[in-house]
C-alpha atoms as a PDB file:
ATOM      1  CA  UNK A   1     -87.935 -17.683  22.248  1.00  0.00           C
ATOM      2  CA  UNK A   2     -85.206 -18.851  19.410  1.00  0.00           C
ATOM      3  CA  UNK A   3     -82.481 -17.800  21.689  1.00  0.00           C
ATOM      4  CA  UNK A   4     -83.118 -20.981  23.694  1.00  0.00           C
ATOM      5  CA  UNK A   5     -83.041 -23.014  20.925  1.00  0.00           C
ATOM      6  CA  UNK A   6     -79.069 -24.145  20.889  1.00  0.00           C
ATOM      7  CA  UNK A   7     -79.148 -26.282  17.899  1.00  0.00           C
ATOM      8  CA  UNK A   8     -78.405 -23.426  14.715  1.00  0.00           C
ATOM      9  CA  UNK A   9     -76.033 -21.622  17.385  1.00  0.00           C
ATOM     10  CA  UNK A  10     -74.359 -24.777  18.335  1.00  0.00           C
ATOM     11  CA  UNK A  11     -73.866 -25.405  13.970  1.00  0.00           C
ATOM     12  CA  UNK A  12     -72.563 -22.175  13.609  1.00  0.00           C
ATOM     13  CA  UNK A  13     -70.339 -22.822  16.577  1.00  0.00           C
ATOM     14  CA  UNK A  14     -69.124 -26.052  15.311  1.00  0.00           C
ATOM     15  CA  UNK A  15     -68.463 -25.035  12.005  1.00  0.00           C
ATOM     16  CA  UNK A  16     -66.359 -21.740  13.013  1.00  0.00           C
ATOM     17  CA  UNK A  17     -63.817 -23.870  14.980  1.00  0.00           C
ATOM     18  CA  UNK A  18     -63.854 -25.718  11.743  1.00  0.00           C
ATOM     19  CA  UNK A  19     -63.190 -22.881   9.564  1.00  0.00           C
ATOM     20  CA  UNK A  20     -60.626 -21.916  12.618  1.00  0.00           C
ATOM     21  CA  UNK A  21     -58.806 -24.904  12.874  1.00  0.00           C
ATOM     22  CA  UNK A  22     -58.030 -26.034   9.466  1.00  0.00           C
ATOM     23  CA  UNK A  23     -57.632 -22.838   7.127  1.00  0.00           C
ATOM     24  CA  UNK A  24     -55.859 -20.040   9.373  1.00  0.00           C
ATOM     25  CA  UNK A  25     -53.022 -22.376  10.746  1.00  0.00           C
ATOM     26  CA  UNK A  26     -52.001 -22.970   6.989  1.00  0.00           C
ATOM     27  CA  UNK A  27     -52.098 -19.044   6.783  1.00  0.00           C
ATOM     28  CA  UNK A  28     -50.131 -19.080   9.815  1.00  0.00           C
ATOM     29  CA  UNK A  29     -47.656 -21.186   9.228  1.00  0.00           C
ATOM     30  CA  UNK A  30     -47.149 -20.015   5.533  1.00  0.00           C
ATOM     31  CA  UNK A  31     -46.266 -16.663   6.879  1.00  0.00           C
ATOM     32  CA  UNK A  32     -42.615 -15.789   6.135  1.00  0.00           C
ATOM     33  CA  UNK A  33     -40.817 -12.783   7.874  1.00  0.00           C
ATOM     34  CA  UNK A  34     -39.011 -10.276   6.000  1.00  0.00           C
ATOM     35  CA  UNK A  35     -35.781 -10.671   7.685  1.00  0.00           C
ATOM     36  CA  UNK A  36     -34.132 -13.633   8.976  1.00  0.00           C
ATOM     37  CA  UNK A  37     -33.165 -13.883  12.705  1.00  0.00           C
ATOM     38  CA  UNK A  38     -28.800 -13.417  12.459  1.00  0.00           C
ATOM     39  CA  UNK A  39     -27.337 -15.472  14.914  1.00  0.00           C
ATOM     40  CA  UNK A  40     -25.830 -13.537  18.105  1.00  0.00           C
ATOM     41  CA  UNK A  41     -22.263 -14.573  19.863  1.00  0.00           C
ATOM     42  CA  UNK A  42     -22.566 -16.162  23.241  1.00  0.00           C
ATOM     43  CA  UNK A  43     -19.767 -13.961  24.047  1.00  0.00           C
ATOM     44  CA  UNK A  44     -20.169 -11.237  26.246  1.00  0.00           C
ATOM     45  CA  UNK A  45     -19.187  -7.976  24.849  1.00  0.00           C
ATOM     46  CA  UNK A  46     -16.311  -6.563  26.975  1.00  0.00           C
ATOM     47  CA  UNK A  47     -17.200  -3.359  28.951  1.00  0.00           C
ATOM     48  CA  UNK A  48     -15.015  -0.330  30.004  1.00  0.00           C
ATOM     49  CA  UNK A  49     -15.567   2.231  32.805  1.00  0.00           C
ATOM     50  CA  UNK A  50     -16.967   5.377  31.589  1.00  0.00           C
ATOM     51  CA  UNK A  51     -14.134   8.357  32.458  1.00  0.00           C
ATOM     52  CA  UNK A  52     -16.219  11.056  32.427  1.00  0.00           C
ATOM     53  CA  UNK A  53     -15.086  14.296  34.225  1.00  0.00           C
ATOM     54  CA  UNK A  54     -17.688  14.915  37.481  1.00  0.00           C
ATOM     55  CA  UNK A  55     -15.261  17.207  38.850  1.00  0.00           C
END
């Protein structure tokens, strides 16, 4: 049976990690968003009570 045979499935293995590991994380990191993250304050915004009418 060739499906006990691990030595072409092992190759294939071996050379998709390959393929994995040195040509997508150069695709990765190339990447480049659209829009650049805008710093936020570390203030906190101030808040004010609602005055709605519930009556």
């Amino acid at each position: 049976m060739p499906q006990l045979n691990p030595s072409p499935w092992f190759a294939i293995l071996i050379f998709s990690w390959l393929i994995f590991l040195t040509i997508l994380p150069q695709k990765v990191l190339a990447h480049s968003f659209p829009n650049e993250p805008t710093l936020q304050s570390t203030k906190k915004p101030k808040t004010e009570p609602w005055n709605w009418p519930w009556h």
